[in-house]
Protein backbone atom coordinates (compact mmCIF):
# COMPACT_ATOMS: atom_id res chain seq x y z
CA UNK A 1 0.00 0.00 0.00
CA UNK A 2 1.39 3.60 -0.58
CA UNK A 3 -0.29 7.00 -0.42
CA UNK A 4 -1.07 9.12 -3.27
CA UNK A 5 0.83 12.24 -3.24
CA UNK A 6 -1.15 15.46 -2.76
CA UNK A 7 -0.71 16.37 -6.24
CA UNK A 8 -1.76 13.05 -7.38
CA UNK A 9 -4.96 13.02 -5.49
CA UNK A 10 -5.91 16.43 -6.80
CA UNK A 11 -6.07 15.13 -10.13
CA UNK A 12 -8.25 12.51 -9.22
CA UNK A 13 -10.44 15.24 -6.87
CA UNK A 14 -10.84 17.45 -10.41
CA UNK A 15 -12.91 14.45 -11.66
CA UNK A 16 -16.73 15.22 -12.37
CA UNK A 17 -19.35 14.03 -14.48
CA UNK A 18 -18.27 16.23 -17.29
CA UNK A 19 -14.60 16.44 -16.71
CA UNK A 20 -12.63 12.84 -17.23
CA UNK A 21 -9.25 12.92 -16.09
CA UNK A 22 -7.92 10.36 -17.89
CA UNK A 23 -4.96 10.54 -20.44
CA UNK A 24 -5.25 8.91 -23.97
CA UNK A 25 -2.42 6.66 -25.01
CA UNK A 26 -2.26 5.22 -28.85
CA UNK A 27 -0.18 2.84 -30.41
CA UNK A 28 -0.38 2.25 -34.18
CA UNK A 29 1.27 -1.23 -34.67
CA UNK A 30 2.14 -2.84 -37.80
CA UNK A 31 1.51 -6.59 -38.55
CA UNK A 32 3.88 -8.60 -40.60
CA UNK A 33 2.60 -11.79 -42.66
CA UNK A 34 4.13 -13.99 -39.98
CA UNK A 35 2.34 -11.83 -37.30
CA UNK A 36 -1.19 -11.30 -38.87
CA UNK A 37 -3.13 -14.07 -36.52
CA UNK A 38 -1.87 -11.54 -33.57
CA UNK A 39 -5.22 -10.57 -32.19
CA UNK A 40 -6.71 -9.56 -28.88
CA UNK A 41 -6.46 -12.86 -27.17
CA UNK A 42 -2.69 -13.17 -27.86
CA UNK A 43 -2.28 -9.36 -27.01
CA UNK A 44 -3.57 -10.16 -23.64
CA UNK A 45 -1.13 -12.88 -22.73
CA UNK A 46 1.37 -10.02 -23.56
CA UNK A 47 0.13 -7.92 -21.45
CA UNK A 48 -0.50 -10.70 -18.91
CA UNK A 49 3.09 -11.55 -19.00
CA UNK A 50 4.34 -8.55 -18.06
CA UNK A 51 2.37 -7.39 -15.55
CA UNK A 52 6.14 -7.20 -13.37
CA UNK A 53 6.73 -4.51 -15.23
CA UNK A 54 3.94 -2.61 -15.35
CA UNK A 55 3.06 -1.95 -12.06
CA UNK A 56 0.32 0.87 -12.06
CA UNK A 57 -1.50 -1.29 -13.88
CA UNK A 58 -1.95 -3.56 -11.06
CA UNK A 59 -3.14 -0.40 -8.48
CA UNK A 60 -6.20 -0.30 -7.09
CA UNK A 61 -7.62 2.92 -5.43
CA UNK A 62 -8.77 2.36 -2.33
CA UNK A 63 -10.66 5.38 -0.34
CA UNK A 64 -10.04 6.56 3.51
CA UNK A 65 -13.44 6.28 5.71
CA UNK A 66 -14.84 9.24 6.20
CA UNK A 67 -12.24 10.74 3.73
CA UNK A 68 -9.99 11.33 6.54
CA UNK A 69 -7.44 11.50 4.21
CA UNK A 70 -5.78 10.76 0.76
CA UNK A 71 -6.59 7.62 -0.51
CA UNK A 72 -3.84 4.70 -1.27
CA UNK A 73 -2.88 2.77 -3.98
CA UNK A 74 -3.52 -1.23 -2.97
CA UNK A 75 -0.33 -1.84 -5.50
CA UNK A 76 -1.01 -5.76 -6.14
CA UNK A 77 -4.32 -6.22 -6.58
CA UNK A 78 -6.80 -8.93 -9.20
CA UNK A 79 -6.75 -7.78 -12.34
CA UNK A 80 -9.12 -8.88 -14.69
CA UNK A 81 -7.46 -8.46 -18.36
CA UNK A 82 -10.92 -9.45 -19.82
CA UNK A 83 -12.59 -6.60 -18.31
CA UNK A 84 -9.75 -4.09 -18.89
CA UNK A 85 -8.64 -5.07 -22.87
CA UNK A 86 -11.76 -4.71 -24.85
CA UNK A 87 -11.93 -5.28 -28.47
CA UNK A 88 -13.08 -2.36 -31.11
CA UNK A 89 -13.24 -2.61 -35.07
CA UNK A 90 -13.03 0.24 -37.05
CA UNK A 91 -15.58 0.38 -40.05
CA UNK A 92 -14.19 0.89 -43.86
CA UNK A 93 -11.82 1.94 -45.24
CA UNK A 94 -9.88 2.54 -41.93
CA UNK A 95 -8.02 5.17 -41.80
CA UNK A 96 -6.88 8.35 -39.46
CA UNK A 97 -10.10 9.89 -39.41
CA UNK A 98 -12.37 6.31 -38.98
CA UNK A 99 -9.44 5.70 -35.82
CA UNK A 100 -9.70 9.36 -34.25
CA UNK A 101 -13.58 9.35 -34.37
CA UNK A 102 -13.11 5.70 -32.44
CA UNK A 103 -10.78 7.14 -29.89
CA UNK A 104 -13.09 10.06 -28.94
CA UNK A 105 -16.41 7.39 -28.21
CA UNK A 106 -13.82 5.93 -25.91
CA UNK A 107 -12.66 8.93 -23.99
CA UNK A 108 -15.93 9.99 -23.58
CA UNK A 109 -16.23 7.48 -20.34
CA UNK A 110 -14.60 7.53 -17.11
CA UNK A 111 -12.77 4.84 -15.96
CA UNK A 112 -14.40 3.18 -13.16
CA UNK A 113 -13.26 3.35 -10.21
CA UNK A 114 -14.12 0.45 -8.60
CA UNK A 115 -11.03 -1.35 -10.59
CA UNK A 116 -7.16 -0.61 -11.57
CA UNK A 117 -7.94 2.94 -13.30
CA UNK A 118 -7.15 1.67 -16.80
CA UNK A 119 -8.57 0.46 -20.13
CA UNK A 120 -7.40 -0.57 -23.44
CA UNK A 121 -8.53 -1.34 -26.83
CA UNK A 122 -7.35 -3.41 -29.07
CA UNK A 123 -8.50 -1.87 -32.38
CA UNK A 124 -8.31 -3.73 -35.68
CA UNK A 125 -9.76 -2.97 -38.93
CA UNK A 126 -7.13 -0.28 -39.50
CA UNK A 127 -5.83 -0.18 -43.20
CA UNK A 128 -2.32 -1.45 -44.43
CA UNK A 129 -2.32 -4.77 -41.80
CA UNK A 130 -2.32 -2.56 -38.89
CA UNK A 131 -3.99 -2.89 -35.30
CA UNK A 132 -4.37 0.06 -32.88
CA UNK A 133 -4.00 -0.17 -29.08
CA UNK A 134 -5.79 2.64 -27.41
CA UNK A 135 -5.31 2.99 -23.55
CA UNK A 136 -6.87 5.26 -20.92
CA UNK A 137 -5.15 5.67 -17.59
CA UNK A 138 -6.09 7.80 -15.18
CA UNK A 139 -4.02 11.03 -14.47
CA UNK A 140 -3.59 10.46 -11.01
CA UNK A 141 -1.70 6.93 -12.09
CA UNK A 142 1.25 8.39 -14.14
CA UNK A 143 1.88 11.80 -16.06
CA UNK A 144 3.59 12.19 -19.50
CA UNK A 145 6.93 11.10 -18.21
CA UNK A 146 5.77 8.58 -16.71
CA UNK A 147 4.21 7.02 -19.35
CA UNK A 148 6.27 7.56 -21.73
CA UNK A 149 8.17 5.51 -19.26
CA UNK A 150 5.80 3.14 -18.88
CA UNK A 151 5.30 2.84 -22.75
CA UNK A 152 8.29 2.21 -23.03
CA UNK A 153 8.68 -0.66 -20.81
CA UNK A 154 5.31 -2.19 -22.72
CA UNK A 155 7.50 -2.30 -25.54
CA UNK A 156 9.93 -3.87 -24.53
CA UNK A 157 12.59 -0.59 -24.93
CA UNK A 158 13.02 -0.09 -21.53
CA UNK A 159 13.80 -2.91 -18.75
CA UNK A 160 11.97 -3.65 -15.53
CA UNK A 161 12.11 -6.41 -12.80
CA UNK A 162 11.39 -10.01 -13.94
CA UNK A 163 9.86 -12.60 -11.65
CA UNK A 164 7.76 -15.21 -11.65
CA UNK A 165 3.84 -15.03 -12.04
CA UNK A 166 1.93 -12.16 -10.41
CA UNK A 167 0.62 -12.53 -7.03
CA UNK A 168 -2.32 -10.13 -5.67
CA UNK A 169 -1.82 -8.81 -2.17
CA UNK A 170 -4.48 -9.35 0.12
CA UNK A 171 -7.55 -6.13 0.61
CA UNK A 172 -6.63 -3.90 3.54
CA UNK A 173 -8.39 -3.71 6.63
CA UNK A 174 -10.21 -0.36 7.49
CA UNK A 175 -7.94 -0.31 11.00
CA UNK A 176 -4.94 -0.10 8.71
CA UNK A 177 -6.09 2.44 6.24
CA UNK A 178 -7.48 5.13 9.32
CA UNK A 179 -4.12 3.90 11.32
CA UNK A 180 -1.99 4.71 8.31
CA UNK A 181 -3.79 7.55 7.74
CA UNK A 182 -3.28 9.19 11.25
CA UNK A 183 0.29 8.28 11.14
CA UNK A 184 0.57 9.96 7.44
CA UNK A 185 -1.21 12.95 9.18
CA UNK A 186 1.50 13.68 11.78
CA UNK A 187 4.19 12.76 9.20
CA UNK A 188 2.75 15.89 6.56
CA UNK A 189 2.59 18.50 10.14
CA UNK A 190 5.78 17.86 10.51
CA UNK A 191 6.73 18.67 6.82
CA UNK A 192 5.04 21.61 7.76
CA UNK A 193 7.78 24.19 8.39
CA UNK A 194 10.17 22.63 5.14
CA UNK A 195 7.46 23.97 2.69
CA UNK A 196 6.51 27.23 4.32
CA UNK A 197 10.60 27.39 3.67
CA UNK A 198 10.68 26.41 0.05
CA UNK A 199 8.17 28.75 -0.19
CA UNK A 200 9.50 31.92 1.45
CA UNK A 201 12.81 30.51 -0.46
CA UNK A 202 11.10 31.02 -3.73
CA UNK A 203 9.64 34.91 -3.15
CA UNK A 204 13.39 35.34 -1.86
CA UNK A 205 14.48 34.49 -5.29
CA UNK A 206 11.82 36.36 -7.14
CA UNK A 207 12.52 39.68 -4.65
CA UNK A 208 16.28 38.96 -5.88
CA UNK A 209 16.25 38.81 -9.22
CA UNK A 210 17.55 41.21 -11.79
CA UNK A 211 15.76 39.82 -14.04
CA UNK A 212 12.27 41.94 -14.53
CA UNK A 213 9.47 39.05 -15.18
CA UNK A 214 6.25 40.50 -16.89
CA UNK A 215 3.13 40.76 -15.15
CA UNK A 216 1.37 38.04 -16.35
CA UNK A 217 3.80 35.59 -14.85
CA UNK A 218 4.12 37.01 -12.02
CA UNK A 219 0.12 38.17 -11.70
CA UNK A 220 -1.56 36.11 -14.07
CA UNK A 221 -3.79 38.06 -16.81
CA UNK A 222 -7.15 36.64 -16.62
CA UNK A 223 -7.84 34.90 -20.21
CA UNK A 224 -9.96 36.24 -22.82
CA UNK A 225 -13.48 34.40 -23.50
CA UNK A 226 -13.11 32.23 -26.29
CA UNK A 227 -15.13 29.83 -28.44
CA UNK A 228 -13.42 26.64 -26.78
CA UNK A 229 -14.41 28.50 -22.86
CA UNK A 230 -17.20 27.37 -21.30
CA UNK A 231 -19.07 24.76 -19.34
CA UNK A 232 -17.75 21.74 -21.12
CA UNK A 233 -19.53 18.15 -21.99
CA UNK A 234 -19.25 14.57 -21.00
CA UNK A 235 -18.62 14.33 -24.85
CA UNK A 236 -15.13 13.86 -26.37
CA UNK A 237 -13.35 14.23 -30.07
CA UNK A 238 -9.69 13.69 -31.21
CA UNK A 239 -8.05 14.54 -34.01
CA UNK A 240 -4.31 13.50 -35.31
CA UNK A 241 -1.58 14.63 -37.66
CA UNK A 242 1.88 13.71 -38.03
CA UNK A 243 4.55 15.88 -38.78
CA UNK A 244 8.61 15.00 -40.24
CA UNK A 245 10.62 15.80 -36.71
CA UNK A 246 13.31 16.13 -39.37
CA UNK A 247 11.45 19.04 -40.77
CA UNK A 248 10.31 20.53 -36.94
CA UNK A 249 14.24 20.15 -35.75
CA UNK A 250 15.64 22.49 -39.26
CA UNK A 251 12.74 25.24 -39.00
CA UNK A 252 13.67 25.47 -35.14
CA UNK A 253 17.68 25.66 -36.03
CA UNK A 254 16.85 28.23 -38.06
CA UNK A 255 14.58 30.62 -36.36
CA UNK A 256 17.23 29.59 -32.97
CA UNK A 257 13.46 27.94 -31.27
CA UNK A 258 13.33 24.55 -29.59
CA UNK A 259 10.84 22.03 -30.77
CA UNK A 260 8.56 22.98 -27.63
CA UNK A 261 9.13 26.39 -28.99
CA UNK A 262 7.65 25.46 -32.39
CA UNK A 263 4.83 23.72 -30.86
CA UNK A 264 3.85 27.02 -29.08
CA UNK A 265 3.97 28.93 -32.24
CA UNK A 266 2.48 26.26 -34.12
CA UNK A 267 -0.39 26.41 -31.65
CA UNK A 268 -0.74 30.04 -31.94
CA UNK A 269 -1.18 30.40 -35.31
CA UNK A 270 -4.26 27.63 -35.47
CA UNK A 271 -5.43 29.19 -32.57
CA UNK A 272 -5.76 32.69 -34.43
CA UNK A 273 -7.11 30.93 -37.66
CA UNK A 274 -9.75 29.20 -35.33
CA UNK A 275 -10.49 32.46 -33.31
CA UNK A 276 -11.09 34.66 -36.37
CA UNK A 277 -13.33 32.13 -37.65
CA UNK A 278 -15.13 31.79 -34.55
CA UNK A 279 -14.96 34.65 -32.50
CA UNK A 280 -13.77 37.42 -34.95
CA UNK A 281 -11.52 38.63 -33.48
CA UNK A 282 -7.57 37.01 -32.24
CA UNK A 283 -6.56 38.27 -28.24
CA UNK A 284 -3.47 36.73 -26.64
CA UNK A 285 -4.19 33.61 -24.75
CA UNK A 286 -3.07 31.59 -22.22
CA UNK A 287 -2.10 27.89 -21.92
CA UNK A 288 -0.87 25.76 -18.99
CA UNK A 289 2.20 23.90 -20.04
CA UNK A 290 3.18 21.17 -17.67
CA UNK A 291 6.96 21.31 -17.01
CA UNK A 292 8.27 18.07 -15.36
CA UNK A 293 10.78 18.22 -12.42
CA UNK A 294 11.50 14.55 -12.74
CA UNK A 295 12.79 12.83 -15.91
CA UNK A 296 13.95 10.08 -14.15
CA UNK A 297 13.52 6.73 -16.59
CA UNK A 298 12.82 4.74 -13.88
CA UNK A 299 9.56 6.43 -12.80
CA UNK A 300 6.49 5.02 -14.19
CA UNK A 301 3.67 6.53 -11.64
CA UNK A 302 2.88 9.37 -10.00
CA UNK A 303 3.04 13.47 -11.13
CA UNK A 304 6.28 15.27 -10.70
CA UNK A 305 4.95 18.57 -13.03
CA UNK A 306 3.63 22.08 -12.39
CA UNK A 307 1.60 23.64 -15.27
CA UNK A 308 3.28 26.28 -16.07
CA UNK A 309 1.18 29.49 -17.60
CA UNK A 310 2.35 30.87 -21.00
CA UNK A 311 1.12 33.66 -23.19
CA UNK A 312 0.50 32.68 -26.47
CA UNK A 313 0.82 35.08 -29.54
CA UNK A 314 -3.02 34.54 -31.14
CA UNK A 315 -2.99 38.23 -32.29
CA UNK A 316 0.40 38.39 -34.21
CA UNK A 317 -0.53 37.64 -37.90
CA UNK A 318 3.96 37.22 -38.48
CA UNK A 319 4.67 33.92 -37.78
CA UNK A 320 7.85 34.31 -37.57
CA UNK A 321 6.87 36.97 -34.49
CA UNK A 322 4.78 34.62 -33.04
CA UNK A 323 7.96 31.91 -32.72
CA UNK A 324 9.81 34.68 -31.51
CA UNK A 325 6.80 35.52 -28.93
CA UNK A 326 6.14 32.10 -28.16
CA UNK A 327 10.10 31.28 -27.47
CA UNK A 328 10.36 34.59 -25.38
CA UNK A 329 6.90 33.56 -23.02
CA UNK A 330 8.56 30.21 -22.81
CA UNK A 331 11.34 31.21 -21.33
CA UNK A 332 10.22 33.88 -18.87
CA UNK A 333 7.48 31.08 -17.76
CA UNK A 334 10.21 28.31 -16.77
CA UNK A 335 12.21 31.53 -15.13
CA UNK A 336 9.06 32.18 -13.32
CA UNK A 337 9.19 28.48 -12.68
CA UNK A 338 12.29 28.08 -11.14
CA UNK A 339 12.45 30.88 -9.78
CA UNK A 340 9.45 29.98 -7.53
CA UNK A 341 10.13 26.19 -7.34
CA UNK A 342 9.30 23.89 -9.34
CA UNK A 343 7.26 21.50 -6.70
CA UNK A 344 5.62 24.58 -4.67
CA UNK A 345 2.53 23.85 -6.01
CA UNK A 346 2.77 19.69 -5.68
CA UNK A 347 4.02 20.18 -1.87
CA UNK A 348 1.22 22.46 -0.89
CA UNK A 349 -1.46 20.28 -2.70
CA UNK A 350 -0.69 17.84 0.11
CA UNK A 351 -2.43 19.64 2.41
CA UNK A 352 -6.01 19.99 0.45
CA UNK A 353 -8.53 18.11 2.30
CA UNK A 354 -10.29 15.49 0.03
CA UNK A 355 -14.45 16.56 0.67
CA UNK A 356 -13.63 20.27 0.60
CA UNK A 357 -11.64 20.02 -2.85
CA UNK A 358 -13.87 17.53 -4.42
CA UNK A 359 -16.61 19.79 -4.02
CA UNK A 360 -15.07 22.94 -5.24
CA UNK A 361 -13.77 21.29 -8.97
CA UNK A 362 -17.73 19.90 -8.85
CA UNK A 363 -18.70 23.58 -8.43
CA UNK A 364 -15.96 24.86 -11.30
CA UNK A 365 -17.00 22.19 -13.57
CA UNK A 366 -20.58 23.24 -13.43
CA UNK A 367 -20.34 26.63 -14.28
CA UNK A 368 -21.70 28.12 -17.08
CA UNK A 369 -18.62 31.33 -17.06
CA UNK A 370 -15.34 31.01 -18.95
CA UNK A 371 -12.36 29.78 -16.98
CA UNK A 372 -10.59 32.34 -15.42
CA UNK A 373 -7.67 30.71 -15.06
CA UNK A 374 -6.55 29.39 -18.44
CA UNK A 375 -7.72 29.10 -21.60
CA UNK A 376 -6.10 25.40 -22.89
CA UNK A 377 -3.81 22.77 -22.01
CA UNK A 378 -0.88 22.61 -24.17
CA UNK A 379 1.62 19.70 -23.62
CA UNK A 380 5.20 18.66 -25.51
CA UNK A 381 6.41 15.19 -24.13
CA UNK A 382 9.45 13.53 -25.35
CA UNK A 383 8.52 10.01 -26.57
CA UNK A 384 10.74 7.05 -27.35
CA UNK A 385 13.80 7.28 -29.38
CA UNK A 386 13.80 3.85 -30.91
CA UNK A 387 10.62 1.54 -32.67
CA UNK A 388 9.22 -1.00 -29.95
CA UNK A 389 7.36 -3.75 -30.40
CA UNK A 390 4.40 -5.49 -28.82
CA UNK A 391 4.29 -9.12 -29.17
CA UNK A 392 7.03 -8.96 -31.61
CA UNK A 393 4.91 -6.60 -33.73
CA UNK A 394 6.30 -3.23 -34.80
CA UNK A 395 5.50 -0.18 -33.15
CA UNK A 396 5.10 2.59 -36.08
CA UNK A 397 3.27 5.56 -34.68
CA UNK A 398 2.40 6.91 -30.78
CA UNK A 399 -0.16 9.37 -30.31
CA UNK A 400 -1.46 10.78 -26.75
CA UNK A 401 -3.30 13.47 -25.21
CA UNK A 402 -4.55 14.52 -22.17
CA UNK A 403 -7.60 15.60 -19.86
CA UNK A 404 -10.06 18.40 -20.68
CA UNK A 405 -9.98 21.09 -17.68
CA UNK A 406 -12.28 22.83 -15.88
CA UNK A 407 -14.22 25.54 -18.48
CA UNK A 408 -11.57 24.39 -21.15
CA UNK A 409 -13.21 22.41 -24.27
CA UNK A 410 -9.40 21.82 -25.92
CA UNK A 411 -6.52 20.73 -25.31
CA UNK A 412 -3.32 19.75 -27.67
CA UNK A 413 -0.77 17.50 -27.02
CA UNK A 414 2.56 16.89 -29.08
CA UNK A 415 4.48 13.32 -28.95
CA UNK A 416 7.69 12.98 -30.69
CA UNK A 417 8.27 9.21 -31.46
CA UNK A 418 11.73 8.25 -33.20
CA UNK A 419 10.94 10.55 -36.78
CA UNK A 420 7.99 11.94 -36.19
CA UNK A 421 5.83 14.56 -34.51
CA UNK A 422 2.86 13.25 -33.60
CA UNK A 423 0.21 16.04 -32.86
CA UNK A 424 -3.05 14.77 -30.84
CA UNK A 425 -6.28 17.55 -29.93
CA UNK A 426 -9.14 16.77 -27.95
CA UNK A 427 -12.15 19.07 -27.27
CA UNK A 428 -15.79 18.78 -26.07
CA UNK A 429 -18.47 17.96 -27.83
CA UNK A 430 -19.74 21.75 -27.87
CA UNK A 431 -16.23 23.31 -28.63
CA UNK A 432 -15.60 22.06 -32.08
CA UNK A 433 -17.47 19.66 -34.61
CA UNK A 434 -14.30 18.70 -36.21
CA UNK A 435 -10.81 19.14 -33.74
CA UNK A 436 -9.28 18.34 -37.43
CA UNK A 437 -9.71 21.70 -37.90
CA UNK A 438 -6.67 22.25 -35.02
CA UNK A 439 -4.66 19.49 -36.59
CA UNK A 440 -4.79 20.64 -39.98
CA UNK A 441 -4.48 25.13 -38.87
CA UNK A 442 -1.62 23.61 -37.09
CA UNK A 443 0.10 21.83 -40.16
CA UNK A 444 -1.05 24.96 -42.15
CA UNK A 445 0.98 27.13 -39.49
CA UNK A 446 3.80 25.17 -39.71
CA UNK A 447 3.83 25.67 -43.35
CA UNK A 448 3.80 29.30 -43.01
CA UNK A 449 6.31 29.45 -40.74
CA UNK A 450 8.86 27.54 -42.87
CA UNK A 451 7.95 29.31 -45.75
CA UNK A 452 8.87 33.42 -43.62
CA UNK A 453 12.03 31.35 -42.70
CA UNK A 454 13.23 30.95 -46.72
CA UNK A 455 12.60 26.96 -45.96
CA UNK A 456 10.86 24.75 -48.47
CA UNK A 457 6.83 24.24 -48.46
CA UNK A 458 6.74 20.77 -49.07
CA UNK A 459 6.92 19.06 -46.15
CA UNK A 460 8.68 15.26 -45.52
CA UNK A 461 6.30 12.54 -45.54
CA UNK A 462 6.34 10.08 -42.80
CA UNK A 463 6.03 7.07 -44.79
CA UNK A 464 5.30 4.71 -41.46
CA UNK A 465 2.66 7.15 -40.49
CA UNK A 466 -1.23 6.82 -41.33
CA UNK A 467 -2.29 9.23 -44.34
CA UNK A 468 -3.72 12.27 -43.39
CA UNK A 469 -7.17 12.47 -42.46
């Protein structure tokens, strides 16, 4: 049994009705003519078989009476691979779009909570002898390093510990959870005066610095109203695109922008596209970007980020400005960052009782007003650097994304994945009809942008990618 960190157990607080806080996890696998009887019963004696290695899978959540405190993780527990690997078939002729539309019926459900918080599909019917796995695990499980992590070790590119078959530990007794609870209790008082420290550390640093940070990272600008702000719906829809890394890596070295860098700007300039089209008009607007703290390849659960606010350049029609904005907001944000602390906000989550925090993300999620924190999650995770394989079947494109927010109906997340850059959107089902429109503004953008930089239009085609949709 082990706690879940305050951080962790906010994210799983945030959940309501109409906000699912689980992350979306796709693998696009290839099957060879010696491979193409590999189907979902063989799949889940893979899975089966290395259930040593991938331990969140096997973690229950199990609640404190009274909600006294946190709840644990029971970290052996049955797992049914029946219930939890369900099988999906795509209709004709199955390609990106007939996939996306499939992935956002199935993050349209919460996982239930009742079992290990995650699901997957195996998906066949996908053009070109390929199969899809599409997995939803809960936020609170792992964040984007850790599952890149944990993706990794699925496939075989990472190792873990080997042993024989898996056991389940036995259910806890409610006189351990409230006694481990009590004990945890005492154990965060007297953490107590370490983060009032890091804290008064952090203003010390910001006081200090000669450095002057702009007002909106310092004192957050409240975000415009947009189309995509507003009292979001149970209903979700995805949208994918693919993009050279190649081609992302030589328009950054030119402009002197990272490849997170690019993703900002690339973001931007959909996001202006989508806002005159929608709203008429393009204000600057701001996106949470979680910055890890922990890159450490052996971590496979738990949240080591802060989300990190970031201005984003919607109503510069240059995109070569907006990299330049969008590398410049960067930077000052992961000053900010830093300069603050990087876990101030984890350590002091620890301390937010469970009923009182549940019920204020029910409240936020039910209101009909734009958020006034943010307007969208934007993410950039660093995926594996080599092709796995599952079952001996070859690994040949990874797509993910994560949660909707709280009065946010979008949210894009980039995966890099040995060649490629794998873009991923979800929204609502009130914020777009078609997220494709993000995926393809964002391509569009990108276009632009090489094109003010004297590069070449035509962009590389990812020949072990999916067509475009």
């Amino acid at each position: 049994m082990k706690r879940l960190s305050g951080w962790d157990a906010v994210l799983l607080y945030s959940e309501t009705p109409n906000v699912h806080m689980h992350t979306i996890k796709v693998a696009v696998i290839e099957l060879s003519e010696d491979r193409r009887d590999f189907g979902i019963e063989e799949f889940r004696q893979v899975i089966g078989g290395r259930l040593n290695k991938l331990e969140p899978f096997c973690y229950q959540l199990v609640e404190i009476p009274l909600k006294f405190h946190h709840p644990m993780w029971r970290e052996h527990c049955e797992v049914d691979l029946d219930y939890h690997i369900r099988p999906w078939r795509l209709p004709a002729p199955g390609g990106r779009r007939e996939l996306d539309e499939a992935i956002g019926r199935i993050a349209s459900t919460p996982l239930d909570r009742d079992r290990p918080l995650w699901e997957m599909y195996f998906v066949e019917g996908l053009a070109d002898n390929r199969i899809a796995v599409v997995g939803k695990i809960h936020h609170a499980l792992a964040d984007g390093v850790a599952s890149a992590n944990l993706m990794a070790r699925g496939m075989d590119l990472q190792p873990g510990p080997e042993g024989g078959p898996y056991v389940p530990d036995p259910a806890p007794t409610t006189g351990r959870l409230v006694g481990s609870a009590f004990a945890d209790h005492l154990r965060h008082i007297s953490r107590i005066p370490h983060t009032i420290r890091y804290t008064a550390d952090g203003l010390a640093r910001v006081r200090r610095s000669s450095r002057k940070l702009s007002p909106e990272l310092t004192r957050p600008f409240e975000p415009p109203p947009t189309f995509m702000n507003h009292k979001i719906t149970p209903e979700r829809r995805f949208a994918t695109a693919t993009l050279a890394l190649a081609d992302v890596k030589e328009t950054g070295k030119r402009l002197g922008a990272t490849i997170n860098d690019m993703v900002l700007a690339m973001a931007a300039g959909a996001l202006r596209t989508l806002l005159l089209r929608y709203d008429g008009k393009a204000e600057p607007l701001l996106a949470s970007v979680p910055m890890s703290f922990d890159f450490s390849p052996e971590r496979i659960s738990g949240n080591r980020f802060t989300g990190v606010l970031v201005g984003l350049p919607t109503n510069s029609d240059d995109p070569l400005a907006r990299v330049r904005c969008s590398r410049e907001n960067a930077l000052l944000a992961k000053e900010s960052n830093q300069l603050m602390g990087p876990e101030l906000v984890s350590r002091w989550a620890a301390y937010m009782p469970p009923a009182p925090t549940e019920s204020f993300f029910r409240w936020a999620s039910g209101r009909e007003a734009h958020n006034k924190v943010l307007n969208l999650n934007i993410s950039n995770v660093p995926g594996p650097r080599q092709r796995g394989r599952v079952g001996g079947a070859l690994v040949t494109e990874i797509y993910s994304v994560g949660p909707l927010t709280a009065g946010s109906g979008l949210n894009i997340t980039v995966w890099s994945y040995v060649d490629q850059l794998n873009i991923s959107v979800l929204s609502d089902g009130a914020t777009l009809k078609d997220p494709h429109e993000v995926t393809e503004a964002m391509v569009a953008d990108f276009v632009q942008i090489r094109r003010a930089a004297g590069l070449s239009e035509e962009l590389t085609v990812v020949e072990t990618a999916m067509a475009p949709a």
